[in-house]
C-alpha atoms as a PDB file:
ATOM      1  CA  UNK A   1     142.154  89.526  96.238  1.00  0.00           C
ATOM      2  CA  UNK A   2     141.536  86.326  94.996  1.00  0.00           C
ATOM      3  CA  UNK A   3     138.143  84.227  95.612  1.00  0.00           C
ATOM      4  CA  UNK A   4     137.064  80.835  95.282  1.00  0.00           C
ATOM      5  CA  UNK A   5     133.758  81.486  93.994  1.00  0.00           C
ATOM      6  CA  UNK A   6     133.359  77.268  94.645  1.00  0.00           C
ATOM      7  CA  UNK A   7     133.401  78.275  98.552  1.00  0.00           C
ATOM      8  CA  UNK A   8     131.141  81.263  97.607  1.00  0.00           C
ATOM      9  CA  UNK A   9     127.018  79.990  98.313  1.00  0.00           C
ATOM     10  CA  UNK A  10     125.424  81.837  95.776  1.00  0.00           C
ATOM     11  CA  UNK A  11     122.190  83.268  96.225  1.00  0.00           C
ATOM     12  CA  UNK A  12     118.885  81.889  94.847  1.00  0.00           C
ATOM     13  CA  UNK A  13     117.268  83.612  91.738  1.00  0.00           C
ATOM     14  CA  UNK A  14     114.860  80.453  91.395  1.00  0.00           C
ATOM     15  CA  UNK A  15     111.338  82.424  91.546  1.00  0.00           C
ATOM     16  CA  UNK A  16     109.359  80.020  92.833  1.00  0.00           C
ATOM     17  CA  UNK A  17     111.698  79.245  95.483  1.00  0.00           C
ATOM     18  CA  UNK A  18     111.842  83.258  96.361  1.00  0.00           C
ATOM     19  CA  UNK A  19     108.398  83.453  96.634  1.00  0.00           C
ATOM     20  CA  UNK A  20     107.849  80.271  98.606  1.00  0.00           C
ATOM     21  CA  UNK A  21     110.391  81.689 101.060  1.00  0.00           C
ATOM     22  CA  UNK A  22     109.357  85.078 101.442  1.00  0.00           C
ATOM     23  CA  UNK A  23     109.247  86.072 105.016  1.00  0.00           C
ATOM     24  CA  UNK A  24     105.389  86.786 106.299  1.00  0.00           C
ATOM     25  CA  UNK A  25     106.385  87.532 110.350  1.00  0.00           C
ATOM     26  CA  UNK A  26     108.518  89.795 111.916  1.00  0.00           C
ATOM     27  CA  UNK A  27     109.337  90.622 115.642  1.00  0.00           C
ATOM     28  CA  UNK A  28     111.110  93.990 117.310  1.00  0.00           C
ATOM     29  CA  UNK A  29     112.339  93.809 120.308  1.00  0.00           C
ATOM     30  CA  UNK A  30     113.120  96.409 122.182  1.00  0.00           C
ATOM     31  CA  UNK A  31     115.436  96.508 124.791  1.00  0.00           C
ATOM     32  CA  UNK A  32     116.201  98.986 127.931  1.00  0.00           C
ATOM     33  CA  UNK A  33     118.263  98.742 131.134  1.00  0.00           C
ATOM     34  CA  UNK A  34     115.997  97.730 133.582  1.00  0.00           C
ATOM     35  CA  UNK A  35     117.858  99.445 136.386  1.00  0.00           C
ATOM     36  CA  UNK A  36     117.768 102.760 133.959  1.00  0.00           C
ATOM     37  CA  UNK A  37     114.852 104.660 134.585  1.00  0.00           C
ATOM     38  CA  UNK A  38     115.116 107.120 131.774  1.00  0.00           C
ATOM     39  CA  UNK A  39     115.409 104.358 129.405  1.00  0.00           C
ATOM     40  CA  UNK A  40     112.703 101.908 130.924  1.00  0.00           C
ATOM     41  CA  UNK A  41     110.326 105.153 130.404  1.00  0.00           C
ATOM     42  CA  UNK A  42     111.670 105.555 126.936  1.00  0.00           C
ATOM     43  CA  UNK A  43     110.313 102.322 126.134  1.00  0.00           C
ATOM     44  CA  UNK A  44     107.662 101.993 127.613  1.00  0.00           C
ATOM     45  CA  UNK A  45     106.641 105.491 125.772  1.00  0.00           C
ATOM     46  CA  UNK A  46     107.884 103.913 123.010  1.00  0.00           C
ATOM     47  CA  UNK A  47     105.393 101.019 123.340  1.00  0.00           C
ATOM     48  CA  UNK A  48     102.726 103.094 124.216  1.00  0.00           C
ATOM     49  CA  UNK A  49     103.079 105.342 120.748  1.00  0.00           C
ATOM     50  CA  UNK A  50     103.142 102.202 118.661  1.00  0.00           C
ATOM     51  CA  UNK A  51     100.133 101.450 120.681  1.00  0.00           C
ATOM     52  CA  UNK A  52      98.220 104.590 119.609  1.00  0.00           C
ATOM     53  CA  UNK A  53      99.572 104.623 116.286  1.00  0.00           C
ATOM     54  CA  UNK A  54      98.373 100.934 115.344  1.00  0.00           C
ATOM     55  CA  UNK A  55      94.940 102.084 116.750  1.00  0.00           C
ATOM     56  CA  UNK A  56      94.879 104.929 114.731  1.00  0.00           C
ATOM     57  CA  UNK A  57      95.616 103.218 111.331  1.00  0.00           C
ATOM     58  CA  UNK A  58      99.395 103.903 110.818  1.00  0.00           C
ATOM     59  CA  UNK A  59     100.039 100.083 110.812  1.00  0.00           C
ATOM     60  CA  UNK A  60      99.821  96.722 112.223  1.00  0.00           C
ATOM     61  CA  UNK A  61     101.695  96.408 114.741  1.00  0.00           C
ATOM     62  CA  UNK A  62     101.556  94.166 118.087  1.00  0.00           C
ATOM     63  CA  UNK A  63     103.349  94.447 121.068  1.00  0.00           C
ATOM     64  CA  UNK A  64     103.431  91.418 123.476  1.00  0.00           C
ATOM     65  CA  UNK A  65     101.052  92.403 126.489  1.00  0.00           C
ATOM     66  CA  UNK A  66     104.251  91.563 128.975  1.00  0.00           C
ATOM     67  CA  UNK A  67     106.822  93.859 129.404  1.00  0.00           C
ATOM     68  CA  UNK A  68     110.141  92.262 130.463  1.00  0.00           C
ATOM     69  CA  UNK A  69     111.733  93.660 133.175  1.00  0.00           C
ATOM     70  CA  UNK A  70     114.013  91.274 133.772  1.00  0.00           C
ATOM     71  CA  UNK A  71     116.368  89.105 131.236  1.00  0.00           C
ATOM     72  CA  UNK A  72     114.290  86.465 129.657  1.00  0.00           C
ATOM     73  CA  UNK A  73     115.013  83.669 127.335  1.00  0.00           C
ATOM     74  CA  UNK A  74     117.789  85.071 125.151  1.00  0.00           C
ATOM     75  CA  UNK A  75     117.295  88.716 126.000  1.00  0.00           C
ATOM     76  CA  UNK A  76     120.246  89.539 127.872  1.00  0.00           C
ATOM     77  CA  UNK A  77     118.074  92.968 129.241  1.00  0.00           C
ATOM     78  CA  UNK A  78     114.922  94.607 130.418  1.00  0.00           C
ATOM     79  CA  UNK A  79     112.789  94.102 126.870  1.00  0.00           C
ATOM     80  CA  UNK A  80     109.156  93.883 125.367  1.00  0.00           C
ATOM     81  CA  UNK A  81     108.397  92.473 121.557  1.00  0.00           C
ATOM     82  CA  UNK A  82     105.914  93.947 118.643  1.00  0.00           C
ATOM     83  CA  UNK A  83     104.855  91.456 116.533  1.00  0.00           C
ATOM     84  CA  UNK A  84     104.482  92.620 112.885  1.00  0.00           C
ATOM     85  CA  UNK A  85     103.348  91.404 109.443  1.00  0.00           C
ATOM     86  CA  UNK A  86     105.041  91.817 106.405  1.00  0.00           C
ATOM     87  CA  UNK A  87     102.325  93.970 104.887  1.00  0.00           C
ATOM     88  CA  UNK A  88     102.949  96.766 107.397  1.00  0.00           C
ATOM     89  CA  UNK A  89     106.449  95.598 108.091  1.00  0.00           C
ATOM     90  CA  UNK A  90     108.315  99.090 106.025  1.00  0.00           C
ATOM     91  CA  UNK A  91     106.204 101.422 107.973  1.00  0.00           C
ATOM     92  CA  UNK A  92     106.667  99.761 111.428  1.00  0.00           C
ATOM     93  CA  UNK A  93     110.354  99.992 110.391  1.00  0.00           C
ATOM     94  CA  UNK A  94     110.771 103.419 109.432  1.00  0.00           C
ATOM     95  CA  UNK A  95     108.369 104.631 112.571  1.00  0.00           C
ATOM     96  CA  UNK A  96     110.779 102.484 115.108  1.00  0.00           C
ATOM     97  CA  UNK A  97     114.112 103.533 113.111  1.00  0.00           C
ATOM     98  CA  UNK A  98     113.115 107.774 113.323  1.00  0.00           C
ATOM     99  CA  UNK A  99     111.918 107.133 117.166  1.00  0.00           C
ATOM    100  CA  UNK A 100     113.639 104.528 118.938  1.00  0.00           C
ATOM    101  CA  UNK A 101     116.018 107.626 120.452  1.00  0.00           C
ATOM    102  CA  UNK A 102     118.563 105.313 122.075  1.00  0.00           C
ATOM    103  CA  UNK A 103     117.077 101.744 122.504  1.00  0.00           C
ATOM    104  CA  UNK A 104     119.129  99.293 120.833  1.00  0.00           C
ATOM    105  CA  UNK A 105     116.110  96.977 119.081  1.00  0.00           C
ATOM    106  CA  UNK A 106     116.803  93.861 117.153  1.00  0.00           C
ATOM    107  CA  UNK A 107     114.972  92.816 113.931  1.00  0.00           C
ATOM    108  CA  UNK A 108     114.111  89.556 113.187  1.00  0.00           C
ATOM    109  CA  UNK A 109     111.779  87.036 110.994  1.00  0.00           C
ATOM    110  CA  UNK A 110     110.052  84.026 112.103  1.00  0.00           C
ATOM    111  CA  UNK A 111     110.647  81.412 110.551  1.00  0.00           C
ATOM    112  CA  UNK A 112     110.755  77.489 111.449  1.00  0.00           C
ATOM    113  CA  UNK A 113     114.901  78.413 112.022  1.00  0.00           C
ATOM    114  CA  UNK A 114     114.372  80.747 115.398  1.00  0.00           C
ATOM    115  CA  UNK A 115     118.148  80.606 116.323  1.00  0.00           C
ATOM    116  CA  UNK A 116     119.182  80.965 112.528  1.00  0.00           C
ATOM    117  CA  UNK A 117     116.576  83.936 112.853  1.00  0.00           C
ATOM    118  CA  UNK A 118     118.066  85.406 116.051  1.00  0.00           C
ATOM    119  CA  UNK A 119     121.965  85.204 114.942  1.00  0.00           C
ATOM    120  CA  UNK A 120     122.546  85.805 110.555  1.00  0.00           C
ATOM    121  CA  UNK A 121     118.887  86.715 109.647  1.00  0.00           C
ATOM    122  CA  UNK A 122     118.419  89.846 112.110  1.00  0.00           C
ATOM    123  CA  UNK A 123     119.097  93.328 112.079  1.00  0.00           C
ATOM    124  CA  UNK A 124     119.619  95.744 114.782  1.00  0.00           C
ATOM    125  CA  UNK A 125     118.783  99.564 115.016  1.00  0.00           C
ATOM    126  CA  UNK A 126     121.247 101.011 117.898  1.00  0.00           C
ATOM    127  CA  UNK A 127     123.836  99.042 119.375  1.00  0.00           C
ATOM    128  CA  UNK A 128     123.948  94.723 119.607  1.00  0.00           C
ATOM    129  CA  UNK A 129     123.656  93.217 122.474  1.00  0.00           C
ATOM    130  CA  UNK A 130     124.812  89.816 123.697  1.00  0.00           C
ATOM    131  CA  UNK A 131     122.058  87.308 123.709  1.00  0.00           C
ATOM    132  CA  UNK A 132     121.657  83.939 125.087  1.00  0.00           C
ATOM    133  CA  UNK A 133     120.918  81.590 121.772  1.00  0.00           C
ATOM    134  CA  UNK A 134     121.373  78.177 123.534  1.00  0.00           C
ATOM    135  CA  UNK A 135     117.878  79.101 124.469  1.00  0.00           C
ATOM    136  CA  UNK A 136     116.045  78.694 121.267  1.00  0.00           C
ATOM    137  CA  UNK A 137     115.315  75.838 119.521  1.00  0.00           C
ATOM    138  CA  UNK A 138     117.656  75.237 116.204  1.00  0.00           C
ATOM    139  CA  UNK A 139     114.128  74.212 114.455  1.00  0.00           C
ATOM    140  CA  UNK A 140     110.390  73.877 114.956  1.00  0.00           C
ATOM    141  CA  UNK A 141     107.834  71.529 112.845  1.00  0.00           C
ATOM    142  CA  UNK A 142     105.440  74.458 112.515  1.00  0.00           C
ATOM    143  CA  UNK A 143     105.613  78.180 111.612  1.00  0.00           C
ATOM    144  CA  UNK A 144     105.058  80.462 114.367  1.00  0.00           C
ATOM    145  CA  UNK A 145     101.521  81.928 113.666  1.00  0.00           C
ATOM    146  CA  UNK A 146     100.891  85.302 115.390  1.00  0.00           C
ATOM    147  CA  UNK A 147      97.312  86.567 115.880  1.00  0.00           C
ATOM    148  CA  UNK A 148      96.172  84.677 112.770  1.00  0.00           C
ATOM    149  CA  UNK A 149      92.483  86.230 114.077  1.00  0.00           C
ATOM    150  CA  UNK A 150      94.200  89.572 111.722  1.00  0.00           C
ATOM    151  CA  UNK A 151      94.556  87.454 108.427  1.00  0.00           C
ATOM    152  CA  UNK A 152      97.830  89.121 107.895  1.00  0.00           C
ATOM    153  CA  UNK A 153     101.510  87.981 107.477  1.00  0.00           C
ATOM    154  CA  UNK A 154     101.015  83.879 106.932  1.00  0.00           C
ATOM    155  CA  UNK A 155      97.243  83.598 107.637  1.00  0.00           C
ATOM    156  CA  UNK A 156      96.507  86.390 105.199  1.00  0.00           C
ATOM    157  CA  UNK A 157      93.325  85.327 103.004  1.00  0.00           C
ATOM    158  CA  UNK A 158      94.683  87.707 100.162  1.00  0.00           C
ATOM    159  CA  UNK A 159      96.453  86.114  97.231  1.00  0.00           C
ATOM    160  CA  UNK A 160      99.808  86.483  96.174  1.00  0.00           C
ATOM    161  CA  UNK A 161     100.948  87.707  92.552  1.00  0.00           C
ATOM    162  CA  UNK A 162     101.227  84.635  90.857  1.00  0.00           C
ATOM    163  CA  UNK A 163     104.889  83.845  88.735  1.00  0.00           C
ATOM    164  CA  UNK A 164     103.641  85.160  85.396  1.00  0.00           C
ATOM    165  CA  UNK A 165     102.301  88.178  87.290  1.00  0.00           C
ATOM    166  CA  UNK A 166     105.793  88.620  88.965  1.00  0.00           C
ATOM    167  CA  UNK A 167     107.251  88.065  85.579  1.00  0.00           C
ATOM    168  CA  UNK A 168     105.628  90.824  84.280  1.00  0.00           C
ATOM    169  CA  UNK A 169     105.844  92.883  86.685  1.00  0.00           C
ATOM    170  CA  UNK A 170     110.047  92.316  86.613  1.00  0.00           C
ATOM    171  CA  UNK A 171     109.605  93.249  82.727  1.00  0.00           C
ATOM    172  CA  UNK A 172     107.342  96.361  83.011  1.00  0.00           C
ATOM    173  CA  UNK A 173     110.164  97.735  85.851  1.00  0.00           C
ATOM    174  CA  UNK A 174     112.955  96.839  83.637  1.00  0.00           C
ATOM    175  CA  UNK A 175     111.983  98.572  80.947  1.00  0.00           C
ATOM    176  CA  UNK A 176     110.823 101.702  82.989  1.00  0.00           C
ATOM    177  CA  UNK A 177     114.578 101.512  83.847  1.00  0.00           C
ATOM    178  CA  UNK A 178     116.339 101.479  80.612  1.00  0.00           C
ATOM    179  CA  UNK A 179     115.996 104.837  80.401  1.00  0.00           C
ATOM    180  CA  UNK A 180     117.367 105.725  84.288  1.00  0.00           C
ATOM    181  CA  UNK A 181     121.376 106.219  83.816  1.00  0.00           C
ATOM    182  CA  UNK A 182     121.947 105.497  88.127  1.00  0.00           C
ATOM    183  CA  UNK A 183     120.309 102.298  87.803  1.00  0.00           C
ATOM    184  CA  UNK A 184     122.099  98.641  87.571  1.00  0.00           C
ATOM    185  CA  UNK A 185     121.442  96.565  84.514  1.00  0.00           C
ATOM    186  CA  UNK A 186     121.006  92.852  84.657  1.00  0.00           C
ATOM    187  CA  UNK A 187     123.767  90.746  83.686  1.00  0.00           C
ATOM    188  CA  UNK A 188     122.334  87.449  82.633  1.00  0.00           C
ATOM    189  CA  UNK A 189     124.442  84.509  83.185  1.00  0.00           C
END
């Protein structure tokens, strides 16, 4: 097959611009048929466990106080959201992927892009649904702060690794690596 590596966009390996870009937000939302009662307790269970599990130190992890019962903005179904910050954003993950049983729950960051967020920058666990996206805004002036009271995700008041930091960090990992036959080597260009 041939390609036209001109109509190609090829991804950014500028480190300043990868840090500056790094995603601090993230929202879940999980979705059930409101009409289903099985799965409207299933998530609501679900809710409730991620609930506990924040309060007992597992992660960070926020669900929105309202529980949609009914379609709203460009949820097509019965749906509630957990807000979470990057720093807890793996564990939230893996807890939701291992016990979502069979909610369909979309991904996504928040950027100053939501409907760029909701359509090519998600990811769903289960199976996609339809949604609305003439509903959201193409772009917003500001970032969406969540609960900046936490001082996570943007409003965290810890500092990130600075570039030589990163640098070395890249180098100490690449060399660790030589030596591992499964793993890719860089190709510089």
């Amino acid at each position: 097959m041939d390609v036209d590596s001109t109509s190609v966009p090829k991804p950014t390996t500028n480190l300043q611009e990868v840090i500056e870009s790094e995603i601090k937000e993230w929202h879940f939302h999980i979705y059930f048929a409101q009409k289903n009662a099985d799965q409207h307790y299933a998530a609501l269970e679900l809710r409730d466990s991620i609930l506990r599990l924040r309060r007992d130190g597992a992660f960070v992890a926020v669900p929105l106080f309202r529980v949609n019962t009914e379609p709203v903005g460009p949820h097509p179904i019965g749906s509630f959201e957990v807000w979470v910050p990057s720093e807890t954003f793996a564990s939230v993950f893996s807890y939701i992927c291992m016990n979502r049983g069979n909610l369909s729950v979309l991904v996504h960051p928040l950027t100053r892009e939501p409907r760029r967020d909701y359509e090519s920058r998600c990811s769903w666990l289960g199976m996609p649904l339809p949604l609305d996206l003439t509903t959201l805004p193409i772009k917003v002036d500001e970032l969406p702060l969540q609960y900046p009271s936490l001082r996570l995700g943007y409003s965290s008041q810890n500092p990130n690794l600075v570039l030589d930091d990163r640098r070395r960090l890249g180098a100490n990992v690449e060399n660790i690596l030589r030596n591992e036959k499964a793993a890719a080597r860089v190709i510089d260009q």
